[in-house]
C-alpha atoms as a PDB file:
ATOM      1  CA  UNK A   1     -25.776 -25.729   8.877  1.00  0.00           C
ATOM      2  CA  UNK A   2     -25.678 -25.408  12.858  1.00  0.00           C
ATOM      3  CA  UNK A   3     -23.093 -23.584  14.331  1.00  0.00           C
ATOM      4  CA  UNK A   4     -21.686 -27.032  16.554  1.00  0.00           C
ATOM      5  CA  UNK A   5     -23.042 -30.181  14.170  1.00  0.00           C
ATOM      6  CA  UNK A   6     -22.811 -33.459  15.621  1.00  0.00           C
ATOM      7  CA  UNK A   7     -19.469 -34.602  15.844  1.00  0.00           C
ATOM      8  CA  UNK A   8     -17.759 -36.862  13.435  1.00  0.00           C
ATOM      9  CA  UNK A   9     -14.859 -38.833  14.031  1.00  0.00           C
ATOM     10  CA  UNK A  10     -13.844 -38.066  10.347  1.00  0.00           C
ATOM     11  CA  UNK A  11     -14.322 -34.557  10.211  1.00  0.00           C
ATOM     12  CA  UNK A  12     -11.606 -32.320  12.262  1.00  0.00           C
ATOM     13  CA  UNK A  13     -13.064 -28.637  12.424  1.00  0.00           C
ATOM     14  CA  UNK A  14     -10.649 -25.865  13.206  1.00  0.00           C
ATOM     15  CA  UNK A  15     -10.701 -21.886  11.970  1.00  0.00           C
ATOM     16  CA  UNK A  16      -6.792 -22.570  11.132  1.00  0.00           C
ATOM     17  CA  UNK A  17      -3.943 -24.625  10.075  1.00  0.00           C
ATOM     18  CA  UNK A  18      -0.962 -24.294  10.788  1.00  0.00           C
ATOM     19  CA  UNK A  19       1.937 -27.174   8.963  1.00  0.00           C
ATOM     20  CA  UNK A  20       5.307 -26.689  10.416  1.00  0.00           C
ATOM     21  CA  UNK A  21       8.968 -28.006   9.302  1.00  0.00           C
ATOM     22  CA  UNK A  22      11.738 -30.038  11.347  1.00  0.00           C
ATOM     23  CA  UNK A  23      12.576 -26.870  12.919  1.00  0.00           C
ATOM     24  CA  UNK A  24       9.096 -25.384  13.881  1.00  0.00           C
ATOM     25  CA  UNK A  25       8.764 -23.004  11.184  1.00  0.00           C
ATOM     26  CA  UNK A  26       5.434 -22.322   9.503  1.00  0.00           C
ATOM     27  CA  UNK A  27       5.535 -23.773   5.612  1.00  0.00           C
ATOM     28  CA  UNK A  28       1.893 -23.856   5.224  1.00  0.00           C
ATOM     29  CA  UNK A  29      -1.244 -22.416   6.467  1.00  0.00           C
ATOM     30  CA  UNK A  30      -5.050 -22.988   5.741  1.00  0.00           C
ATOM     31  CA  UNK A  31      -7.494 -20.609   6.928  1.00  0.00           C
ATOM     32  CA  UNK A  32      -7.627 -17.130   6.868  1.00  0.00           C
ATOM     33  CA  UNK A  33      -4.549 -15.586   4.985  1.00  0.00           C
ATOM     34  CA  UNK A  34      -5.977 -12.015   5.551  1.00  0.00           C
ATOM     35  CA  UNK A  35      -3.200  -9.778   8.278  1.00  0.00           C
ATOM     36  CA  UNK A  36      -5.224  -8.944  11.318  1.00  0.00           C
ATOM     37  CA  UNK A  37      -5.898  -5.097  10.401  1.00  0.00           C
ATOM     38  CA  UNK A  38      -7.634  -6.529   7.378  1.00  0.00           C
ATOM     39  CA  UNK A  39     -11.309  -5.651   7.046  1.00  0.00           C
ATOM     40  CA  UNK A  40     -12.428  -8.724   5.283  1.00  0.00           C
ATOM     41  CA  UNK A  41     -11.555 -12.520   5.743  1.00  0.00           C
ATOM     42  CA  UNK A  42      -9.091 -13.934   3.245  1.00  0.00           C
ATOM     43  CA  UNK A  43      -9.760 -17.836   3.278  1.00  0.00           C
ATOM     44  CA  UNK A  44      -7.238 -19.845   1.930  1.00  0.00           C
ATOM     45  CA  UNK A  45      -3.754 -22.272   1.440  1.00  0.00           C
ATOM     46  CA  UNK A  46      -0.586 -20.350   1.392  1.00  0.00           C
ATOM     47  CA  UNK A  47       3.042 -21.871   1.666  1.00  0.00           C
ATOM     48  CA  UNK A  48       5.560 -20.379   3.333  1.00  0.00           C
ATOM     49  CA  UNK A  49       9.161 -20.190   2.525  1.00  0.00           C
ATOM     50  CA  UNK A  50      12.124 -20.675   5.245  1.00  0.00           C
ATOM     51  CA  UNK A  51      11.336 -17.265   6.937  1.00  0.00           C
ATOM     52  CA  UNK A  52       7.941 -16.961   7.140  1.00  0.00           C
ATOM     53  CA  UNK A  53       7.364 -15.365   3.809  1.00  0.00           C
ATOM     54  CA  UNK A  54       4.104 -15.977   1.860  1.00  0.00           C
ATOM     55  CA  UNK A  55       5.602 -17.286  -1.362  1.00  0.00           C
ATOM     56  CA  UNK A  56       2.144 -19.277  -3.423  1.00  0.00           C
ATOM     57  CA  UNK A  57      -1.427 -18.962  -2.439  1.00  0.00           C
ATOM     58  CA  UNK A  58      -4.872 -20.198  -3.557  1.00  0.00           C
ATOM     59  CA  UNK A  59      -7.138 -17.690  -2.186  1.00  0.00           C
ATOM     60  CA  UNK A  60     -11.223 -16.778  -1.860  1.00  0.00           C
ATOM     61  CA  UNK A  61     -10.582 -13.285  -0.806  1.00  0.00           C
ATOM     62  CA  UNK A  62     -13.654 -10.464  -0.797  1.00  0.00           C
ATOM     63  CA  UNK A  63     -13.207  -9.648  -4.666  1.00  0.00           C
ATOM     64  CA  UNK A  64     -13.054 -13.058  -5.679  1.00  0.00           C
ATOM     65  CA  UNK A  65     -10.840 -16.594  -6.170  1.00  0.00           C
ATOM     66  CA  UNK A  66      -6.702 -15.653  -6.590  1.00  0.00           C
ATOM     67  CA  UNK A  67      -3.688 -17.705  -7.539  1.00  0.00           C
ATOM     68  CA  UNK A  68      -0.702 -15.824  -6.326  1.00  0.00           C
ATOM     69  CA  UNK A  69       3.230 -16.310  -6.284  1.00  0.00           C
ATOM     70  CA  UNK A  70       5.392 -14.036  -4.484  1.00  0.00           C
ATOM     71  CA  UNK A  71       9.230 -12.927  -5.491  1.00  0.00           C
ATOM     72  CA  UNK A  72      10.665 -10.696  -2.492  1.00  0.00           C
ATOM     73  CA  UNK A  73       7.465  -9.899  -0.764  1.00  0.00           C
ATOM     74  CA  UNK A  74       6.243  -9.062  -4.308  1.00  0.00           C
ATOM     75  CA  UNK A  75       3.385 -10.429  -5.844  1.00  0.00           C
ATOM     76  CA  UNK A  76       4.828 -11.344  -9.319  1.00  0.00           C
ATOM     77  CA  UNK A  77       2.638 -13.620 -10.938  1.00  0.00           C
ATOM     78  CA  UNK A  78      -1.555 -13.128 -10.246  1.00  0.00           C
ATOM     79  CA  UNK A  79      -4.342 -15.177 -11.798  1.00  0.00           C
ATOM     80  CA  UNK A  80      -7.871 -14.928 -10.503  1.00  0.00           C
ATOM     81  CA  UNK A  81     -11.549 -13.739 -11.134  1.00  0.00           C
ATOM     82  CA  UNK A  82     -12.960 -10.008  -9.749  1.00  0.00           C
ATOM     83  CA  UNK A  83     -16.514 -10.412  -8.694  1.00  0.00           C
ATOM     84  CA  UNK A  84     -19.163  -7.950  -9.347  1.00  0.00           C
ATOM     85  CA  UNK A  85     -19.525  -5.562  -6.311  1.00  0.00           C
ATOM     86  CA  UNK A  86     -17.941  -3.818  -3.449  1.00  0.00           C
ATOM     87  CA  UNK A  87     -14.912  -1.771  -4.921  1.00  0.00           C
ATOM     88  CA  UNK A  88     -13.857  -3.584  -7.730  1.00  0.00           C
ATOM     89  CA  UNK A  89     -12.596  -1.832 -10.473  1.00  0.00           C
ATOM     90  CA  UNK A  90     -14.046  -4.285 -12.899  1.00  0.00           C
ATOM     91  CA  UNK A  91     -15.403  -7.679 -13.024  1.00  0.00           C
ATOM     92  CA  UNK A  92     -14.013 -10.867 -14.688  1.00  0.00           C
ATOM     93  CA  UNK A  93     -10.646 -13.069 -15.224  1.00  0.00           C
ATOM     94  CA  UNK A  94      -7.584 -12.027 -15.720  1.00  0.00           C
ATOM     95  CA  UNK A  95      -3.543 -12.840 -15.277  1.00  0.00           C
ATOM     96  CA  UNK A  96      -1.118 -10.670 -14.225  1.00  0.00           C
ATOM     97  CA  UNK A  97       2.652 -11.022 -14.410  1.00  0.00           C
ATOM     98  CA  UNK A  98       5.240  -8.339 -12.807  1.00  0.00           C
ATOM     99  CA  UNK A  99       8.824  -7.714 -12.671  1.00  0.00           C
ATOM    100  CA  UNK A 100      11.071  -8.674  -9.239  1.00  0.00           C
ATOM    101  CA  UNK A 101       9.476  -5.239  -7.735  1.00  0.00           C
ATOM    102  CA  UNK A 102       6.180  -5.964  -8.117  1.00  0.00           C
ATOM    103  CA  UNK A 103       5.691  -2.915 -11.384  1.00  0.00           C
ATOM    104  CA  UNK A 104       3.553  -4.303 -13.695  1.00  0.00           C
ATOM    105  CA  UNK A 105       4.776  -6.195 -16.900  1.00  0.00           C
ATOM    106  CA  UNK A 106       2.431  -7.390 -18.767  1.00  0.00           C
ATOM    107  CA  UNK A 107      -1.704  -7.997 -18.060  1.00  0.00           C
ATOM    108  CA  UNK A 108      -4.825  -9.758 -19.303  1.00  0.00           C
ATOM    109  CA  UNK A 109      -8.381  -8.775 -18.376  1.00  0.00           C
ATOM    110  CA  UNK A 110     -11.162 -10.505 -19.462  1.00  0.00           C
ATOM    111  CA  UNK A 111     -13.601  -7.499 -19.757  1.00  0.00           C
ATOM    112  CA  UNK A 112     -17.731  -8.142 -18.662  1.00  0.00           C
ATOM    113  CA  UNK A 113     -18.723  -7.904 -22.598  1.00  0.00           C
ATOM    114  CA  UNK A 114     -15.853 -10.494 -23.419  1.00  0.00           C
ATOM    115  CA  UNK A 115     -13.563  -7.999 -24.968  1.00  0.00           C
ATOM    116  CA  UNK A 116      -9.608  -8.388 -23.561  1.00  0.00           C
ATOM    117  CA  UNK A 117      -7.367  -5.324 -22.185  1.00  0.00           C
ATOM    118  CA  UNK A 118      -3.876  -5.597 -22.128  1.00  0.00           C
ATOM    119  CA  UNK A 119      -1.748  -3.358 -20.565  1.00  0.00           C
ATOM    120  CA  UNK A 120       2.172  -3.371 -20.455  1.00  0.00           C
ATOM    121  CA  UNK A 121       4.755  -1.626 -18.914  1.00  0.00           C
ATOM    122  CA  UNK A 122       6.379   1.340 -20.824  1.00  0.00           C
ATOM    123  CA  UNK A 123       9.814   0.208 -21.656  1.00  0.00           C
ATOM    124  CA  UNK A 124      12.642   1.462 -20.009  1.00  0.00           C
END
């Protein structure tokens, strides 16, 4: 594909999206997700609660495709697939689910021979 194809009066191009409420605030966003010290792009559809918080996302990020939804700026509930290379831990599917804090609760990994790791938290 050429950096400037032909244009297309049904295609809109743009590197972000930005969907707004009644009052101006940000609610959704398509693009890149990643914050701007990131090292690595982070493409994907976020929405946004009332104060700007990053509450669900569907994301291609550099270690693979995540479905994410946030409690008090803490991821609480993670589904997605770790691709081979870089600094992965592992490779493979797996769901995560954490407490209000973000401390793990309970997790599935979907190891490379097809074995499946779960790991809880201790209980308190």
């Amino acid at each position: 594909m050429s950096p400037n194809p032909p244009s297309d009066e049904q295609v809109v191009r743009v590197r972000r999206l930005e969907i707004v409420d009644a009052e101006g605030r940000v609610r959704a966003v398509v693009g890149d997700l990643a914050p701007a010290e990131a090292d690595a792009p982070d493409f994907g559809l976020a929405l946004l609660d009332a104060h700007g918080a990053r509450r669900a996302w569907v994301s291609l990020g550099p270690h693979g495709p995540v479905v994410g939804l946030d409690h008090s700026g803490n991821s609480v509930a993670e589904m997605g697939v770790t691709d081979a290379g870089g600094d992965a831990l592992g490779t493979g599917a797996y769901l995560v689910l954490s407490d209000a804090t973000g401390g793990l609760a309970i997790g599935w990994w979907v190891e490379e021979d097809g074995s499946v790791t779960i790991r809880t938290a201790p209980r308190r």
